[in-house]
N, C-alpha and C. Protein backbone atom coordinates (compact mmCIF):
# COMPACT_ATOMS: atom_id res chain seq x y z
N UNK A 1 -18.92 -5.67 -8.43
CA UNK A 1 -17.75 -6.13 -7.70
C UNK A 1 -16.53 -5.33 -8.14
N UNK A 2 -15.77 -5.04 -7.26
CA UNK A 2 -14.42 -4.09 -7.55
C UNK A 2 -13.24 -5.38 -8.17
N UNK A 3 -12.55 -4.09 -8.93
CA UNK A 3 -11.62 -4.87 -9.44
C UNK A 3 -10.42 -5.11 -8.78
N UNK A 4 -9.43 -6.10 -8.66
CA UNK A 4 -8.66 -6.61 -8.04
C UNK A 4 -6.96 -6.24 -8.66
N UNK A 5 -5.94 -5.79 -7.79
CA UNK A 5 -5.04 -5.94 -8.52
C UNK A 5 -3.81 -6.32 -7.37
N UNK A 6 -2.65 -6.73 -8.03
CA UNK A 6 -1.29 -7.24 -6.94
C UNK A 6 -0.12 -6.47 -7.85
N UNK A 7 0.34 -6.56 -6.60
CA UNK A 7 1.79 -5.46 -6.89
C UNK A 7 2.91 -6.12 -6.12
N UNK A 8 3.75 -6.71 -7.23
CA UNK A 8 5.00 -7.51 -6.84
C UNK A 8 5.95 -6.38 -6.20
N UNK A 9 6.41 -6.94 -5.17
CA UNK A 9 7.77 -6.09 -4.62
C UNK A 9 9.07 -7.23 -4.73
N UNK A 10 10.14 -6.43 -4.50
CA UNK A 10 11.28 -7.27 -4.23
C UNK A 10 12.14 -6.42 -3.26
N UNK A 11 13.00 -6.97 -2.34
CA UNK A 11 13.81 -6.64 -1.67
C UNK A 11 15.52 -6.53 -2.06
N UNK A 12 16.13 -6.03 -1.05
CA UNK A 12 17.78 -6.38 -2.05
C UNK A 12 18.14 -7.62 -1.73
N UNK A 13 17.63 -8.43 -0.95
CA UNK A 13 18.54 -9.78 -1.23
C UNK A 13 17.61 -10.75 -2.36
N UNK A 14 17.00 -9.92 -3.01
CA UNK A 14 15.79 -10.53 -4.25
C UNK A 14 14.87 -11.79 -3.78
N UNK A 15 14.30 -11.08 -2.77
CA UNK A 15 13.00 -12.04 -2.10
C UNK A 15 11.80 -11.17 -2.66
N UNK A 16 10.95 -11.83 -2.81
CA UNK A 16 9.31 -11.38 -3.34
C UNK A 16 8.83 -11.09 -2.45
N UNK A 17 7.44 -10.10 -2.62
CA UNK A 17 6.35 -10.02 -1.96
C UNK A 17 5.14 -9.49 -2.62
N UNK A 18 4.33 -10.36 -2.12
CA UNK A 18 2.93 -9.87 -3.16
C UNK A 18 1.77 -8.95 -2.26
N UNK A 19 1.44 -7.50 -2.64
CA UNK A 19 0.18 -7.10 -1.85
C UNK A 19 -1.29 -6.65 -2.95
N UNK A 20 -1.62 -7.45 -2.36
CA UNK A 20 -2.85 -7.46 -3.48
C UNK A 20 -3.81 -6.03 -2.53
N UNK A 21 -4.45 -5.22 -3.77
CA UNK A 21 -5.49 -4.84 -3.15
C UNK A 21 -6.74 -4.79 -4.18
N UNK A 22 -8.06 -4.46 -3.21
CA UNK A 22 -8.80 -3.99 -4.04
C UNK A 22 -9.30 -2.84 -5.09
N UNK A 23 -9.56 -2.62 -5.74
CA UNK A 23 -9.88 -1.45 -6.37
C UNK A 23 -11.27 -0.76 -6.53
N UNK A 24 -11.34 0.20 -6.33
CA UNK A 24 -12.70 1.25 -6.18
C UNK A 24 -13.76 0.87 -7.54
N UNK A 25 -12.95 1.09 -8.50
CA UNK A 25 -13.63 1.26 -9.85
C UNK A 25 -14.09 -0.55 -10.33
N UNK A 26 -14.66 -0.28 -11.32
CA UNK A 26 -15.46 -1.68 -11.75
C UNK A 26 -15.11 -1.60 -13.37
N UNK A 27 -14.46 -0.59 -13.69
CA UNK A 27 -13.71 -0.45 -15.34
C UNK A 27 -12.83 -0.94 -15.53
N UNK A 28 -11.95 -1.85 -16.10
CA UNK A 28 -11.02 -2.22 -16.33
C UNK A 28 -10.25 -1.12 -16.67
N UNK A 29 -10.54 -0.24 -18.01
CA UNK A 29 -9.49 0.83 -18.32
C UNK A 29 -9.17 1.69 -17.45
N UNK A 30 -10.31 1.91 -16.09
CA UNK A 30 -10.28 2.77 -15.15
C UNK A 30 -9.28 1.99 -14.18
N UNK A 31 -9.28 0.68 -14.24
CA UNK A 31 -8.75 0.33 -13.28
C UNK A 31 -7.24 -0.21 -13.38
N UNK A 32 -6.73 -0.19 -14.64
CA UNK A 32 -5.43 0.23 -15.19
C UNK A 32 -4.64 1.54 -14.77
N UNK A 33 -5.32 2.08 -14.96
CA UNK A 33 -4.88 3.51 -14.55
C UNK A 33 -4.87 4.10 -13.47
N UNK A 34 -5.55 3.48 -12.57
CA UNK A 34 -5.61 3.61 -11.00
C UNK A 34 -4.44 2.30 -10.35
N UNK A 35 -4.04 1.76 -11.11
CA UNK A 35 -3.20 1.04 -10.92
C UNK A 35 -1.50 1.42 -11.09
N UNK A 36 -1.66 1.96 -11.74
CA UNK A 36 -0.27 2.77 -12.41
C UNK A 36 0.01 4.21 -11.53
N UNK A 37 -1.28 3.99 -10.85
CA UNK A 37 -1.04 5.47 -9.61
C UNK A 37 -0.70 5.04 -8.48
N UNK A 38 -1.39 3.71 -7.88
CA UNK A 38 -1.43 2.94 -6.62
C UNK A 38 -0.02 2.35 -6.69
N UNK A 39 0.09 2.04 -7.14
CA UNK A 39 1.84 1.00 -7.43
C UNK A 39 3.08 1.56 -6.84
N UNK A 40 3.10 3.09 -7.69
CA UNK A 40 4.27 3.69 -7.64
C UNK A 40 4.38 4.42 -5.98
N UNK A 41 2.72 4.42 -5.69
CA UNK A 41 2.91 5.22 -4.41
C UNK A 41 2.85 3.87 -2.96
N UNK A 42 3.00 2.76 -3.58
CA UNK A 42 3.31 1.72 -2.19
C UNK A 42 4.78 1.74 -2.66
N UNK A 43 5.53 1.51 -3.75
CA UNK A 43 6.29 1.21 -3.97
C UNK A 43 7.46 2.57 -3.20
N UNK A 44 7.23 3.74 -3.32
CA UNK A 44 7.84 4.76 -2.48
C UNK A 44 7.49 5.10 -1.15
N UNK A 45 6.33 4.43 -0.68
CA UNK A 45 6.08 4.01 0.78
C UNK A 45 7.27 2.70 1.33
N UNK A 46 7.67 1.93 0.45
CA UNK A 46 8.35 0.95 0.86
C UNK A 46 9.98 1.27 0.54
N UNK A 47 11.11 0.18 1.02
CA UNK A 47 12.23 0.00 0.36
C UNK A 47 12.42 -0.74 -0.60
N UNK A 48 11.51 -1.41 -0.90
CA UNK A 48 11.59 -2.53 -1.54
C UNK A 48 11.53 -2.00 -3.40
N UNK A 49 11.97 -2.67 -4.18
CA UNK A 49 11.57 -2.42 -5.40
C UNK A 49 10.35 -2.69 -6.26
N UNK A 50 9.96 -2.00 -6.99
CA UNK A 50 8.62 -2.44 -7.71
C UNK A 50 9.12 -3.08 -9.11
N UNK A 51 8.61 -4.46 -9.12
CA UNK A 51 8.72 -5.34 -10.23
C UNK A 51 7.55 -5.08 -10.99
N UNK A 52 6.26 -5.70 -10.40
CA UNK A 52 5.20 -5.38 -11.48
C UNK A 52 3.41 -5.29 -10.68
N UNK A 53 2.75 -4.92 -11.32
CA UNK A 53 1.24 -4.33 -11.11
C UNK A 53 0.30 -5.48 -12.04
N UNK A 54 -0.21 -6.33 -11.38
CA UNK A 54 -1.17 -7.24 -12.26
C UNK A 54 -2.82 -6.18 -11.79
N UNK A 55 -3.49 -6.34 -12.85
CA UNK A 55 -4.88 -6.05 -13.17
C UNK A 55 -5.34 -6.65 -14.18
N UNK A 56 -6.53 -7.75 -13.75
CA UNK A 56 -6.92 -8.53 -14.63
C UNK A 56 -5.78 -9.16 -15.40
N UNK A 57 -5.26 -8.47 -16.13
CA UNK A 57 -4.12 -9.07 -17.17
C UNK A 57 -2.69 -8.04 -16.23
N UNK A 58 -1.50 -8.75 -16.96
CA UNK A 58 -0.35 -8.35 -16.04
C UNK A 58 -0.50 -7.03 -16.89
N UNK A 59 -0.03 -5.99 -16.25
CA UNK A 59 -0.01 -4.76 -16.70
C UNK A 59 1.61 -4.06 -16.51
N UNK A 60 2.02 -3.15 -17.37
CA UNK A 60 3.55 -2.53 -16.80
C UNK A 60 3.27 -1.44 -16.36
N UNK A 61 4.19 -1.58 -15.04
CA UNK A 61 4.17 -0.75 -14.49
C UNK A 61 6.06 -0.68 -14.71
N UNK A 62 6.73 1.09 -14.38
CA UNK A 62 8.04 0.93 -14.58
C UNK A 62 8.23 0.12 -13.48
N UNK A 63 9.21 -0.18 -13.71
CA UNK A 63 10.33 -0.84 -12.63
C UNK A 63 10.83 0.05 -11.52
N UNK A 64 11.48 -0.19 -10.76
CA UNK A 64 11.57 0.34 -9.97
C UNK A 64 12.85 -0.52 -8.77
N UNK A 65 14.15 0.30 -8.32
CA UNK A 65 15.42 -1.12 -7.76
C UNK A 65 15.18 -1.03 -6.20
N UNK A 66 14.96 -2.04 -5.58
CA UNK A 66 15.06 -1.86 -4.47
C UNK A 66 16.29 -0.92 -3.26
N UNK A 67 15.71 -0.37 -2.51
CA UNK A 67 17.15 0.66 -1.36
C UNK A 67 18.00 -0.10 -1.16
N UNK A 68 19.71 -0.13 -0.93
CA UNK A 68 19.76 -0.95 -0.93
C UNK A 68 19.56 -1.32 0.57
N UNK A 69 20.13 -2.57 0.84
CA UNK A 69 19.82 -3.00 2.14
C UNK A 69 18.20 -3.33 2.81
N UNK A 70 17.13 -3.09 1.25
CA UNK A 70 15.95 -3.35 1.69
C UNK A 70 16.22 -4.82 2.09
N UNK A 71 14.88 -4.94 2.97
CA UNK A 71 14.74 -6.26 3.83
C UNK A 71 13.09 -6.25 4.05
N UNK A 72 12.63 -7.13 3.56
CA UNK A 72 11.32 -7.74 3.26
C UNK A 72 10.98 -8.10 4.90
N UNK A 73 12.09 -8.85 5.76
CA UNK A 73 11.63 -9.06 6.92
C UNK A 73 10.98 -7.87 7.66
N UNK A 74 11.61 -7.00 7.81
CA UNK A 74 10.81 -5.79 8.33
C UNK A 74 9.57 -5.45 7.61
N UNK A 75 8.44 -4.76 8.55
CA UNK A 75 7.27 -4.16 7.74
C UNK A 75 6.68 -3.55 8.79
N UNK A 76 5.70 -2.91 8.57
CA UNK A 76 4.74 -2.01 9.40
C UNK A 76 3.06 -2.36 9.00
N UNK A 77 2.40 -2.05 10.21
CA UNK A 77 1.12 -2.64 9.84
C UNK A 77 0.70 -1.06 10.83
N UNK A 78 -0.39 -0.84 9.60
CA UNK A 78 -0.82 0.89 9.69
C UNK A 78 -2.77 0.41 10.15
N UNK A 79 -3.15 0.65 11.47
CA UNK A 79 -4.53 0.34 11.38
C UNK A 79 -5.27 2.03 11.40
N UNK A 80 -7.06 1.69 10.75
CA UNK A 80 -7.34 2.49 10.40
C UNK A 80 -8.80 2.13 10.65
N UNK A 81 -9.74 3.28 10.83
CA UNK A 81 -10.98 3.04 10.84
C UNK A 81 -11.79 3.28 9.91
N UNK A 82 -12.34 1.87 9.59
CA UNK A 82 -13.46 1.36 8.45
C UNK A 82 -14.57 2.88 8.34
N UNK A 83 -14.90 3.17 6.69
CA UNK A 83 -15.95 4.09 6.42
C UNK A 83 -17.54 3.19 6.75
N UNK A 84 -18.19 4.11 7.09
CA UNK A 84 -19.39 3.56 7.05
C UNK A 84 -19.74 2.61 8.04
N UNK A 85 -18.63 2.32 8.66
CA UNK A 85 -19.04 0.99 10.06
C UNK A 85 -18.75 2.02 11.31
N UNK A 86 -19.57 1.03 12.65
CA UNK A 86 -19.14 1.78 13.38
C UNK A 86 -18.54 0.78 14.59
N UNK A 87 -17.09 1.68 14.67
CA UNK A 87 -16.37 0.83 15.90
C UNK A 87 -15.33 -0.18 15.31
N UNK A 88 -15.35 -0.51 13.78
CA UNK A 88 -14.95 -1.39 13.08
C UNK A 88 -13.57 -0.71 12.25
N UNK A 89 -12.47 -1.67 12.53
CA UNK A 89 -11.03 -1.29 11.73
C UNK A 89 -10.68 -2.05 10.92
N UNK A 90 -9.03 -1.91 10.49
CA UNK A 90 -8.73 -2.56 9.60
C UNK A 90 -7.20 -2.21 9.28
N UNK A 91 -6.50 -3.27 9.42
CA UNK A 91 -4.98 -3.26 9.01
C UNK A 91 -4.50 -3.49 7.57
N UNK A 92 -3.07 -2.63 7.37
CA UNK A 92 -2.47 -2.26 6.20
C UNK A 92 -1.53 -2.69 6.75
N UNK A 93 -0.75 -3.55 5.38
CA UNK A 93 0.85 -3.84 5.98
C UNK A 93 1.48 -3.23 4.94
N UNK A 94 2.49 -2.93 5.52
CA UNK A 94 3.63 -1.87 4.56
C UNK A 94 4.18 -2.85 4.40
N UNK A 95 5.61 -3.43 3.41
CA UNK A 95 6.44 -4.59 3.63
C UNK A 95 7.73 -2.90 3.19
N UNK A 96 8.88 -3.66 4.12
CA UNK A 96 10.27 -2.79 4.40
C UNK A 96 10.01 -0.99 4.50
N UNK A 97 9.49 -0.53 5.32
CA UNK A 97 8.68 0.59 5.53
C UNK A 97 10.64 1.60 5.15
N UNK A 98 10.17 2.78 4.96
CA UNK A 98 11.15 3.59 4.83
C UNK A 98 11.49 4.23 6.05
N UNK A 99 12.97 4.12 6.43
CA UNK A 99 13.14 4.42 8.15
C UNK A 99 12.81 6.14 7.72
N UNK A 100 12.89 6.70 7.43
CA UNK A 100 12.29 8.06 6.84
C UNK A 100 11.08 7.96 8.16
N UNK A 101 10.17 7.47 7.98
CA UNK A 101 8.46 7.45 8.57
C UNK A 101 8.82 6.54 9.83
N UNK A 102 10.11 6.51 10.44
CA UNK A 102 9.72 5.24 11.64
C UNK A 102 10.27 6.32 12.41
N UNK A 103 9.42 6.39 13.75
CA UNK A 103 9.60 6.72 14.58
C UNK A 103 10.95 6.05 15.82
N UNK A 104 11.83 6.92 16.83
CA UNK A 104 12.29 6.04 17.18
C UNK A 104 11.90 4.96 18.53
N UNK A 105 10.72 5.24 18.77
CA UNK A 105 9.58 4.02 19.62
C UNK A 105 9.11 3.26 18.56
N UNK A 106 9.47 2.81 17.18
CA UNK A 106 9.22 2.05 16.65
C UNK A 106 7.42 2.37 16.23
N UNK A 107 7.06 3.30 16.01
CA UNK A 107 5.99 3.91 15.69
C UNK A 107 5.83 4.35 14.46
N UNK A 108 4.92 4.55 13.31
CA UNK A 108 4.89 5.08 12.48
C UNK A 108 4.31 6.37 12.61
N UNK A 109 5.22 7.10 11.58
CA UNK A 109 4.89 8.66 11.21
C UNK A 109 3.70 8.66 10.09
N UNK A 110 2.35 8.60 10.40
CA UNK A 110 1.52 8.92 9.37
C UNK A 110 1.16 10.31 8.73
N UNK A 111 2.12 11.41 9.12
CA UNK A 111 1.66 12.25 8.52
C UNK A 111 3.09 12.38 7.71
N UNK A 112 4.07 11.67 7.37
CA UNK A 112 5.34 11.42 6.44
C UNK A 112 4.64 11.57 4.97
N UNK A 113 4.82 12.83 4.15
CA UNK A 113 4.21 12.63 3.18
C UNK A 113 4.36 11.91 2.11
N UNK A 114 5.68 10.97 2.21
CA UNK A 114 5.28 9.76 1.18
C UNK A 114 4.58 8.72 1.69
N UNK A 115 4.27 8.48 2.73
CA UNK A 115 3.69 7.32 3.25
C UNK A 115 2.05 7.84 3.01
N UNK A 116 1.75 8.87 3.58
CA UNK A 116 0.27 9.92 3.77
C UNK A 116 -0.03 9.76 1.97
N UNK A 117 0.78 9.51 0.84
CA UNK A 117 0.09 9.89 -0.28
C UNK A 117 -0.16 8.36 -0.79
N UNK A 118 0.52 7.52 0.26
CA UNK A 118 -0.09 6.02 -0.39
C UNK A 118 -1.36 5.56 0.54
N UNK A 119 -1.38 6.17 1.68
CA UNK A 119 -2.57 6.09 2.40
C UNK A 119 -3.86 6.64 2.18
N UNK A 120 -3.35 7.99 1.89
CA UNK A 120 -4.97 8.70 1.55
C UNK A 120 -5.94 7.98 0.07
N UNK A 121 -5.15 6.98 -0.73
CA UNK A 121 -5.75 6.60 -1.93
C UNK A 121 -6.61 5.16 -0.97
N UNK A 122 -6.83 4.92 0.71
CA UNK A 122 -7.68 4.50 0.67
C UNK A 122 -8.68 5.46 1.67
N UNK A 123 -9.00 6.72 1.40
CA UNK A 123 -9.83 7.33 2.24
C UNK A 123 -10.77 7.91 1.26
N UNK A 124 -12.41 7.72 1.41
CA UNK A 124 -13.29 8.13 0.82
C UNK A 124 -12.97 9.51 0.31
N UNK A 125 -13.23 10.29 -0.96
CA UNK A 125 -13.09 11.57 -1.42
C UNK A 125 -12.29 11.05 -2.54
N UNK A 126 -10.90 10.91 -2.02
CA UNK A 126 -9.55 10.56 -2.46
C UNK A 126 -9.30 9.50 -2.81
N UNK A 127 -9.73 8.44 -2.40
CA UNK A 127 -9.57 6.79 -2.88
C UNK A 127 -9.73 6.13 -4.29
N UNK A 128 -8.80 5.59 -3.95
CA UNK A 128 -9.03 4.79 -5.57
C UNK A 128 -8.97 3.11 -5.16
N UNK A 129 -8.45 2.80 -3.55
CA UNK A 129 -8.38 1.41 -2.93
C UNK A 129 -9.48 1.71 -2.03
N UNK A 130 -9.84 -0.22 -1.83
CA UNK A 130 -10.65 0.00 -0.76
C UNK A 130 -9.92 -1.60 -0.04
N UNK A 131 -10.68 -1.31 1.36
CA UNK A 131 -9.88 -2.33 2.48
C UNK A 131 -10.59 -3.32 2.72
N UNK A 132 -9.97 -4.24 3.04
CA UNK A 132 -11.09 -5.08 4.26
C UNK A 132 -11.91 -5.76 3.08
N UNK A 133 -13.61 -5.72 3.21
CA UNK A 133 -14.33 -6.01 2.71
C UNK A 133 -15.05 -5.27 1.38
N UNK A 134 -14.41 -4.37 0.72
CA UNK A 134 -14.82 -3.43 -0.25
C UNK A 134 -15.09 -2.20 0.61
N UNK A 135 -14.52 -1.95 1.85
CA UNK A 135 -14.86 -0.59 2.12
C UNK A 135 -13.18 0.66 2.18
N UNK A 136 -13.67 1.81 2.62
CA UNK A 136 -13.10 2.51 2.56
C UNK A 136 -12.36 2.95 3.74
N UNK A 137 -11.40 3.79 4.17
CA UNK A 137 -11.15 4.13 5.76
C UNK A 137 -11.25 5.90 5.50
N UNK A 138 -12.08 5.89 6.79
CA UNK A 138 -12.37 7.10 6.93
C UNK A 138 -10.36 7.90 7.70
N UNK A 139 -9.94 7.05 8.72
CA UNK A 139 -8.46 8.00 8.72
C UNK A 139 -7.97 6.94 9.62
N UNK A 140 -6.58 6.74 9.39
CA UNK A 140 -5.70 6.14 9.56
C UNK A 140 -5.23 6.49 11.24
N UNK A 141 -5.43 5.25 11.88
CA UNK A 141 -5.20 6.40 13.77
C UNK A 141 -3.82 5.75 14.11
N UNK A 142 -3.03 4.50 13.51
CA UNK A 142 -1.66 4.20 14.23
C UNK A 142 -0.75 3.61 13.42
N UNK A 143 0.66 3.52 13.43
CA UNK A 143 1.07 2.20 12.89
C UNK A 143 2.51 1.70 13.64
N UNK A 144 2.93 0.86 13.76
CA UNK A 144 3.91 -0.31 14.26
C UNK A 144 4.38 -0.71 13.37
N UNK A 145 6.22 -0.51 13.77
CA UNK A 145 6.92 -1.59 12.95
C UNK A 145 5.85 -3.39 13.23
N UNK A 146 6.50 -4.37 12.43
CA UNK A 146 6.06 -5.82 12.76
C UNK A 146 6.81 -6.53 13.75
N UNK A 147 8.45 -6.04 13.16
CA UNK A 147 9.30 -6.51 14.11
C UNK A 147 10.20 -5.81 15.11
């Protein structure tokens, strides 16, 4: 079974948000350290600030201040097609996406390379997350603001 970890965000009016994901590896020490990679790269996919990275036990990750004017209400949900299934997807939510990557049809830019380097850590080769049900995404085909 893969190991599990959550990554606190905060916004600037200091509202929380928790995105848990799964993790590839089944090592704890491995999965510390894949944690301390995954974190920093949602955390610069987002506006929001990075408070902290739990794995198994709470782990530090730096800190990190939210943009200001982040807003938790906004987010983007990035869908993608499942490895190994066929016909089968799977949604990613960004929380306060960076207007950097928003299109102005309210579309996401997936080839924005800070967004593309928190994404590719769930594509087989490259992954260190997996989606959904313990699987992987072979490539990311859209994404939408939420609101």
């Amino acid at each position: 079974m893969a190991i599990k970890m959550s990554i606190k965000l905060v916004d600037d009016f200091e509202r929380y948000t928790t995105k848990r994901i799964e993790l590839k590896t089944t090592d704890p020490a491995q999965a510390i350290t894949d944690a301390l990679v995954v974190a920093p790269l949602l955390a610069a996919a987002s506006d929001c600030g990075l408070v902290s990275c739990i794995v198994l036990i709470d782990t530090e990750a730096t800190p990190t201040s939210p943009t200001a004017n982040a807003n938790l209400d906004a987010g983007a949900t990035i869908q993608g097609r499942l490895a190994g299934t066929a016909g089968k997807f799977a949604s990613l939510k960004i929380p306060a996406p960076l207007a950097a990557y928003i299109n102005p049809d309210g579309t996401i830019d997936l080839t924005d390379a800070t967004l593309k380097a928190f994404l590719d850590k769930y594509i087989p080769a490259t992954d260190l997350c997996l989606i959904s049900d313990g699987e992987g995404v072979t490539e990311w085909l859209r994404g939408t603001l939420d609101r």
